[in-house]
Protein backbone atom coordinates (compact mmCIF):
# COMPACT_ATOMS: atom_id res chain seq x y z
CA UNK A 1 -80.69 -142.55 42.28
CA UNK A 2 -80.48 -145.79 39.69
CA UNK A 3 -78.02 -145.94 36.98
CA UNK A 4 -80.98 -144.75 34.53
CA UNK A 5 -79.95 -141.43 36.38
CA UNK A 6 -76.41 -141.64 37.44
CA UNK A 7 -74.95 -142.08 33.78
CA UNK A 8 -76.14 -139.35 32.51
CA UNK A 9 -74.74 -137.05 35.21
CA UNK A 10 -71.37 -138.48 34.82
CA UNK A 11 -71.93 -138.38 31.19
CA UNK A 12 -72.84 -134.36 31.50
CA UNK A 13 -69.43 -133.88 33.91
CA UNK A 14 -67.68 -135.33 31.53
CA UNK A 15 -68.57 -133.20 28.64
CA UNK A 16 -68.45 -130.25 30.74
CA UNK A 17 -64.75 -130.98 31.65
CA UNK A 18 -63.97 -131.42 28.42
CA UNK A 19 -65.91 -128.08 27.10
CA UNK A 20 -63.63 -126.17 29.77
CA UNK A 21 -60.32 -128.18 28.92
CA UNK A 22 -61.13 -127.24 25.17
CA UNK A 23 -61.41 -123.62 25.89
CA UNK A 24 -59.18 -123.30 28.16
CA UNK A 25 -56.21 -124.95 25.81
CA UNK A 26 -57.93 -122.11 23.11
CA UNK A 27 -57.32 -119.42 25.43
CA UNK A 28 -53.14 -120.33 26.15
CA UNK A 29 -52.86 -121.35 22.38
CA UNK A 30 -54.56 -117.49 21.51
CA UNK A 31 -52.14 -115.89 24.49
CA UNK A 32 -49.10 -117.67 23.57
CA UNK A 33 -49.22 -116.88 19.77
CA UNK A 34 -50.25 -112.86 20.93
CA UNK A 35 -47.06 -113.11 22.88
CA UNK A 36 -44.99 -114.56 20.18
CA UNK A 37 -46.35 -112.86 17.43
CA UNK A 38 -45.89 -109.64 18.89
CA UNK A 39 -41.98 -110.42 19.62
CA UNK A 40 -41.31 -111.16 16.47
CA UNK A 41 -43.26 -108.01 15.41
CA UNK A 42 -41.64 -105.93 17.92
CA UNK A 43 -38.21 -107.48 16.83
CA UNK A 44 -37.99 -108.11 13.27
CA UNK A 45 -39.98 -103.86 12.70
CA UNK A 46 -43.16 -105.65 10.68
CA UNK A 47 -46.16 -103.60 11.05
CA UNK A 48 -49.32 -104.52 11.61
CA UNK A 49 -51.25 -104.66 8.01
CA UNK A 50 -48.10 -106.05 6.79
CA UNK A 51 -47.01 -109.84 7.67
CA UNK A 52 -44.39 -110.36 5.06
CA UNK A 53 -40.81 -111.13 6.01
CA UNK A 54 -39.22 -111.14 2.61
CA UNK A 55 -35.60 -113.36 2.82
CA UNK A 56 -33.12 -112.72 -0.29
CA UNK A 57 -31.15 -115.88 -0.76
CA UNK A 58 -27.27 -115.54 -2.88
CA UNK A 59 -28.06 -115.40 -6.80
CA UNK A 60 -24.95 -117.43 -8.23
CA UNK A 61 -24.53 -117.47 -11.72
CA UNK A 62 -23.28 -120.34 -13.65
CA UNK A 63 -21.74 -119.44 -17.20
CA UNK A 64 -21.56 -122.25 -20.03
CA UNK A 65 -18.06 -122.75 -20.29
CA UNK A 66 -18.41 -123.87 -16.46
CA UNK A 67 -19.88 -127.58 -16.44
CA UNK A 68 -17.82 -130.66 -16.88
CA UNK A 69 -19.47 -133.72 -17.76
CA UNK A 70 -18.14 -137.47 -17.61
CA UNK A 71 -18.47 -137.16 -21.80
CA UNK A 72 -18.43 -134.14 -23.99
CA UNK A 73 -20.91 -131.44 -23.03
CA UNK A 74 -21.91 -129.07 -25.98
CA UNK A 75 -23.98 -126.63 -23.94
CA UNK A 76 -24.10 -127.07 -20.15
CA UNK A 77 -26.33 -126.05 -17.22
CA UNK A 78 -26.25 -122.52 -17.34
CA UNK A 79 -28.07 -120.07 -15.25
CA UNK A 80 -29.29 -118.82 -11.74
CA UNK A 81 -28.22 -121.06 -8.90
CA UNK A 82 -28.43 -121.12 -5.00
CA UNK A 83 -26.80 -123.51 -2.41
CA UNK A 84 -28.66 -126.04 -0.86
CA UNK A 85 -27.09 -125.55 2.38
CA UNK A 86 -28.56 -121.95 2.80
CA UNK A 87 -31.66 -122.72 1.51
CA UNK A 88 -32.23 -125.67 4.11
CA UNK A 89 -31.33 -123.20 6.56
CA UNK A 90 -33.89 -120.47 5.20
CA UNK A 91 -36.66 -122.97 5.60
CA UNK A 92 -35.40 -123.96 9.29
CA UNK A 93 -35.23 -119.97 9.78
CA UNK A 94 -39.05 -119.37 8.53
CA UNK A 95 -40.36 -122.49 10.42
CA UNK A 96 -39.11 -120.73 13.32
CA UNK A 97 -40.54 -117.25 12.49
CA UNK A 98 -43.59 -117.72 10.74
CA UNK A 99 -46.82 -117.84 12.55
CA UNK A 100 -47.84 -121.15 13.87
CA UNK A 101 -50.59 -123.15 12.34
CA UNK A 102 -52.70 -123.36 15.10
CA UNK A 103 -52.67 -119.54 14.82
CA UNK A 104 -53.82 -119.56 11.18
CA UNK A 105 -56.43 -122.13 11.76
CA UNK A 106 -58.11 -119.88 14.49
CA UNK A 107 -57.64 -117.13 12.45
CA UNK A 108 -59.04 -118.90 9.15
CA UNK A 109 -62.37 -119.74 11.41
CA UNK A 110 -62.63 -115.88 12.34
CA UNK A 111 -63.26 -114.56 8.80
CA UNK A 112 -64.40 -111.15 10.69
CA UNK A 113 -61.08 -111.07 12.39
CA UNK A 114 -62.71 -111.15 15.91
CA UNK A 115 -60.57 -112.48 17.27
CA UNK A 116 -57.21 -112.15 15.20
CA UNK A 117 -56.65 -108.66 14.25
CA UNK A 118 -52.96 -108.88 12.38
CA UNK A 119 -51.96 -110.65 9.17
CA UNK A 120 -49.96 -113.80 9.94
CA UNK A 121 -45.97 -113.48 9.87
CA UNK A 122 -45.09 -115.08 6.33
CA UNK A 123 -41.49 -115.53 5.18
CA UNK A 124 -41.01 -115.57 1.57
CA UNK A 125 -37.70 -116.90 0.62
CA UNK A 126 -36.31 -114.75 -2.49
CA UNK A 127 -33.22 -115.08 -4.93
CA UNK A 128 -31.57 -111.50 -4.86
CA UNK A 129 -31.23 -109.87 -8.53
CA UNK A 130 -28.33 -111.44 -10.69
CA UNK A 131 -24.46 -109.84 -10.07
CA UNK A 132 -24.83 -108.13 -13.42
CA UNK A 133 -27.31 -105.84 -13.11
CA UNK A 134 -23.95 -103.42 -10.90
CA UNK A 135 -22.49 -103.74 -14.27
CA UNK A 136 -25.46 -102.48 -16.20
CA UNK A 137 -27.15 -100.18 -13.78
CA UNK A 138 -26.48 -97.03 -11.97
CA UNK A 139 -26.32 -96.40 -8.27
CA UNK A 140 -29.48 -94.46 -8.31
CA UNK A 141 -31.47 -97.50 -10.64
CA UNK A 142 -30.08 -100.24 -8.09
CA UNK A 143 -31.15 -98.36 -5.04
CA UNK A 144 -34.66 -98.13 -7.11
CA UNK A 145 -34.32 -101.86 -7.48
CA UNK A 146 -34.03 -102.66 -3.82
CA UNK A 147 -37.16 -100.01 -2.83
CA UNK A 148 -39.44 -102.40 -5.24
CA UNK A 149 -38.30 -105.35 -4.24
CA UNK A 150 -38.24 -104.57 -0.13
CA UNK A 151 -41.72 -102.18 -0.44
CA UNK A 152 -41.40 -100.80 3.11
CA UNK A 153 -40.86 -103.88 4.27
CA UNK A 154 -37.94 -105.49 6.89
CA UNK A 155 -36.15 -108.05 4.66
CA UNK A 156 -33.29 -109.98 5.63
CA UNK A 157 -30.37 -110.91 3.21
CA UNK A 158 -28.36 -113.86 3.09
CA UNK A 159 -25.23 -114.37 1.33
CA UNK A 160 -22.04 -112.12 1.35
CA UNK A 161 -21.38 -109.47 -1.07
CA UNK A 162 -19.65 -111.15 -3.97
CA UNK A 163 -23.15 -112.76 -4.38
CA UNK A 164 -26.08 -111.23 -3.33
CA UNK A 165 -26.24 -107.97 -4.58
CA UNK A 166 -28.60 -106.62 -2.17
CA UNK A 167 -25.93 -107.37 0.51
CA UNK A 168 -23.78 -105.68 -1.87
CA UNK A 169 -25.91 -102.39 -2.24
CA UNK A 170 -26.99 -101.94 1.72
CA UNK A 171 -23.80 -102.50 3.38
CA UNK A 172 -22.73 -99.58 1.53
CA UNK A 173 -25.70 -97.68 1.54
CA UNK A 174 -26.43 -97.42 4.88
CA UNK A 175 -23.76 -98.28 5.83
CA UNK A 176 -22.37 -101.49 7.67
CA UNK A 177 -20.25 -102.01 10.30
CA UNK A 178 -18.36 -104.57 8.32
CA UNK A 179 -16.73 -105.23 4.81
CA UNK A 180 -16.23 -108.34 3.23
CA UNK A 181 -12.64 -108.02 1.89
CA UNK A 182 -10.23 -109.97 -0.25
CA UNK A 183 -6.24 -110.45 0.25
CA UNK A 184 -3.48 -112.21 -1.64
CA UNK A 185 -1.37 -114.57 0.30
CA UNK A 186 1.31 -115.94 -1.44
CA UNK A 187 -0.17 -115.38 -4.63
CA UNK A 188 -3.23 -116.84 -3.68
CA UNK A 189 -6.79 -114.71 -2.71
CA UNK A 190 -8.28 -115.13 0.86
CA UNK A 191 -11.65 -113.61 1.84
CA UNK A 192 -11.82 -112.00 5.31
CA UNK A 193 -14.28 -109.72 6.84
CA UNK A 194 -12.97 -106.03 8.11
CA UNK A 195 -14.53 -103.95 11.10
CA UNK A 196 -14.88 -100.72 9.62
CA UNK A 197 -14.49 -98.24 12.70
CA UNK A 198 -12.58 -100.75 15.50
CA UNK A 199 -11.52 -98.66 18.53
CA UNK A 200 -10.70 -95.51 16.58
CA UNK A 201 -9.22 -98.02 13.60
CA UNK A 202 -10.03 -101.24 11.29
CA UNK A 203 -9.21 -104.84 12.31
CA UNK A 204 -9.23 -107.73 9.64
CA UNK A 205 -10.20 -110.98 10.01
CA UNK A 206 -9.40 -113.12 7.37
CA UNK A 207 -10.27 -117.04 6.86
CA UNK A 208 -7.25 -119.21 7.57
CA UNK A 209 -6.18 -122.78 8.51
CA UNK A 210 -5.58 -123.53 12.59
CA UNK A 211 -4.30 -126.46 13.00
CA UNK A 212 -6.70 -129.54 11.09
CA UNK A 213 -9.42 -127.19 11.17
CA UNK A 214 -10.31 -124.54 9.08
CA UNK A 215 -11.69 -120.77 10.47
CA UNK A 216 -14.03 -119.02 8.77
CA UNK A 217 -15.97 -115.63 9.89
CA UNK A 218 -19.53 -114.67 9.55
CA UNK A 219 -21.75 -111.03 10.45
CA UNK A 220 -25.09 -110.83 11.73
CA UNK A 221 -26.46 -107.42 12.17
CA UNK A 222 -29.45 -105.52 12.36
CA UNK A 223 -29.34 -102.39 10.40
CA UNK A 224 -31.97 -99.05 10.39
CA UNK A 225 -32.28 -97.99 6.07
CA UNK A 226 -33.31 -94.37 6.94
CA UNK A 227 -34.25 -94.04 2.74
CA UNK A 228 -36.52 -91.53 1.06
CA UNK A 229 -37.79 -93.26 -1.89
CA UNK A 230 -38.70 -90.52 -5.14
CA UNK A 231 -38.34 -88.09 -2.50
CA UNK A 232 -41.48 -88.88 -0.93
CA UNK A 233 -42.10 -89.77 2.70
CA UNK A 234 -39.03 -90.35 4.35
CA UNK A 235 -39.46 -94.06 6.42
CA UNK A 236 -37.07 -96.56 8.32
CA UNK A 237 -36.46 -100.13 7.08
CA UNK A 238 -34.75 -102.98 8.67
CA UNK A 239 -32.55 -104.46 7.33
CA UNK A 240 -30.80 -107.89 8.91
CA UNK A 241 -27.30 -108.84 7.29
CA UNK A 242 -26.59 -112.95 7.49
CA UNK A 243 -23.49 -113.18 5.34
CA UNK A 244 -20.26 -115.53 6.06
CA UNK A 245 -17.14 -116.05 4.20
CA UNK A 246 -18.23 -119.47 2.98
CA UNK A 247 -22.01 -121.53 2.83
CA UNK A 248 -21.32 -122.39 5.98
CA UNK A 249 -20.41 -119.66 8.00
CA UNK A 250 -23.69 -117.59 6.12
CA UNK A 251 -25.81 -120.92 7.18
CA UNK A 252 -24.73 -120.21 10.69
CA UNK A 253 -24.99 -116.88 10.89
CA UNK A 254 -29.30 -117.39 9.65
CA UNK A 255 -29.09 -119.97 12.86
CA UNK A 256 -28.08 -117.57 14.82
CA UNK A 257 -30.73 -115.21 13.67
CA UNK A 258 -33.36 -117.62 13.96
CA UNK A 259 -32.77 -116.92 17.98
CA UNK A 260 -34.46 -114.10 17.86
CA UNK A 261 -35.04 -113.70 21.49
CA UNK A 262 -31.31 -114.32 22.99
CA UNK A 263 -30.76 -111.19 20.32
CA UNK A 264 -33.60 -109.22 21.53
CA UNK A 265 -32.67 -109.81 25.15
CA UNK A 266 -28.51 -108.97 24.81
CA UNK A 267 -29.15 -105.87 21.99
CA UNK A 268 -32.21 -104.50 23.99
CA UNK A 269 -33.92 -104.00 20.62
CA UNK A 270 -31.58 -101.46 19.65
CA UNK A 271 -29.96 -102.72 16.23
CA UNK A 272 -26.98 -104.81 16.66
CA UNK A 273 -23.58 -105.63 14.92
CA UNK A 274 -21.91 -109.26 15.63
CA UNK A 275 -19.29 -110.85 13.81
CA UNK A 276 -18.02 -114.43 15.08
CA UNK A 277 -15.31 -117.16 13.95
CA UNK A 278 -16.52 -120.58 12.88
CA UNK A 279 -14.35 -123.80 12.88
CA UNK A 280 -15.05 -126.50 10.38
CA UNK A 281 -13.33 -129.91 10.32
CA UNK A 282 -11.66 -129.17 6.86
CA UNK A 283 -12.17 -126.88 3.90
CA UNK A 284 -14.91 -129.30 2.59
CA UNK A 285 -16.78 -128.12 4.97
CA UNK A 286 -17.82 -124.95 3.33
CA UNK A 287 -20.66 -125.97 1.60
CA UNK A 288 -21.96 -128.21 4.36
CA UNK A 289 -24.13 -127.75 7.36
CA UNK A 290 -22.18 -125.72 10.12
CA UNK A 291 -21.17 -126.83 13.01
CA UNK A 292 -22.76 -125.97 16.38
CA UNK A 293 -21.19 -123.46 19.01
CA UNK A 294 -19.51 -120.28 16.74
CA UNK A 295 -17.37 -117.75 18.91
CA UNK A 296 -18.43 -114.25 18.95
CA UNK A 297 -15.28 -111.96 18.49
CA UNK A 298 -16.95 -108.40 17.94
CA UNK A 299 -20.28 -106.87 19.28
CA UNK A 300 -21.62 -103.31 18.75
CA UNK A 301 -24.70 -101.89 19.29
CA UNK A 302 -26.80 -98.78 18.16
């Protein structure tokens, strides 16, 4: 055989090696997302025809008299506000979730759905309605509220009670294993978080100083909203609870969230209540990014 007819052979191998490495890189990139998809699926309750995950961020309102500028300030900022530091971790969280875009590229070159049958997981970060609206509502109009803004969908809500109002209203409602409380201390307020039913009793556990470092407590749980909206169809909702006693501590408890499997595989799927202790370098740490490695000091399931 001369070269005339040997190239061409090689030529042919080599396409047809890279023909099968193609499809067979399709085929683990289609398997792997099925897998994944369908954990988070299974995990986070989000039906099929729906592949929203909505996230309600803390809705902290600034009043006028509030800003201090370097000169005279007639009229400051004023208005709906969020911290960055749960935000950044909201994003981080939804990377993690959301579908992958290799998935959504396949998908977007199926347009019969031959291959992908299910909507892509989407997170859509939210701002929960403004603190105001307990004030100017009834129980009945908030729980309203929440149906239209959740729509039969799992949400998850970040932000303790004092600012997301949606923590606020499903703690209670359905209700929590936990309650963010507030204590004086030598005339002064701490925030702590209480176990509601703790071996027969309730336990407190409230923010404090050790040493240099500062402790600070945070809840992630997984909660089922057996509600009967209008008193139609009765349905379950899940609802996930990241709230902390500072920016922080909420930040970490999303982190913690965003391991989705290590839950799945310790609460069996069942829903879950966890509360655990974070240690920050000072009290400016707050409002910064949390540290790595929180302690888990209470666990319930069911």
């Amino acid at each position: 055989m001369g070269w005339s007819g040997f190239l061409p052979g090689v030529v042919g191998n080599l396409l047809a090696d890279l023909i099968f490495a193609l499809l067979a890189a399709a085929v683990a990139i289609a398997l792997g997302n099925l897998f994944w998809r369908r954990g988070v699926r299974r995990f986070f309750n989000i039906p099929r025809g729906k592949g929203r995950l909505p996230i309600f961020l803390s809705n902290i309102v600034v009043q006028k008299s509030g800003t201090i500028g370097t000169g005279t300030v007639a009229e400051g900022f004023h208005g709906t506000a969020i911290t960055e530091v749960e935000y950044a971790c909201a994003l981080n969280f939804a990377s993690q979730i959301e579908t992958k875009p290799v998935y959504r590229a396949l998908r977007a070159l199926d347009p019969d759905d031959l291959f992908v049958r299910v909507d892509p997981v989407v997170c859509r970060i939210n701002i929960s309605p403004k603190a105001t609206v307990l004030q100017e509502a009834g129980n009945s109009e908030i729980t309203s509220l929440v149906h239209h803004l959740i729509r039969n969908r799992s949400a998850i809500t970040v932000g303790a009670p004092i600012y997301n109002v949606l923590t606020y209203h499903l703690m209670d409602e359905i209700p929590s294993h936990f309650s963010f409380i507030r204590r004086e201390d030598n005339g002064l307020p701490v925030r702590g978080i209480k176990i509601r039913n703790y071996r027969g009793g309730e336990r407190e556990y409230l923010r404090h100083p050790e040493g240099s470092r500062q402790v600070e407590y945070f809840i992630v749980e997984k909660l089922t909203w057996h509600d009967q909206p209008g008193g139609g169809r009765a349905r379950d909702t899940k609802i996930f609870i990241c709230a902390g006693t500072c920016s922080a501590a909420t930040a970490a408890a999303l982190q913690i969230l965003a391991d989705w499997r290590s839950l799945r595989r310790v609460s069996g799927g069942r829903d879950f209540a966890y509360l655990y202790e974070l240690y920050l370098d000072s009290v400016d740490g707050r409002e910064m990014n949390p540290p790595d490695a929180p302690q888990q000091v209470y666990a319930a399931h069911g």
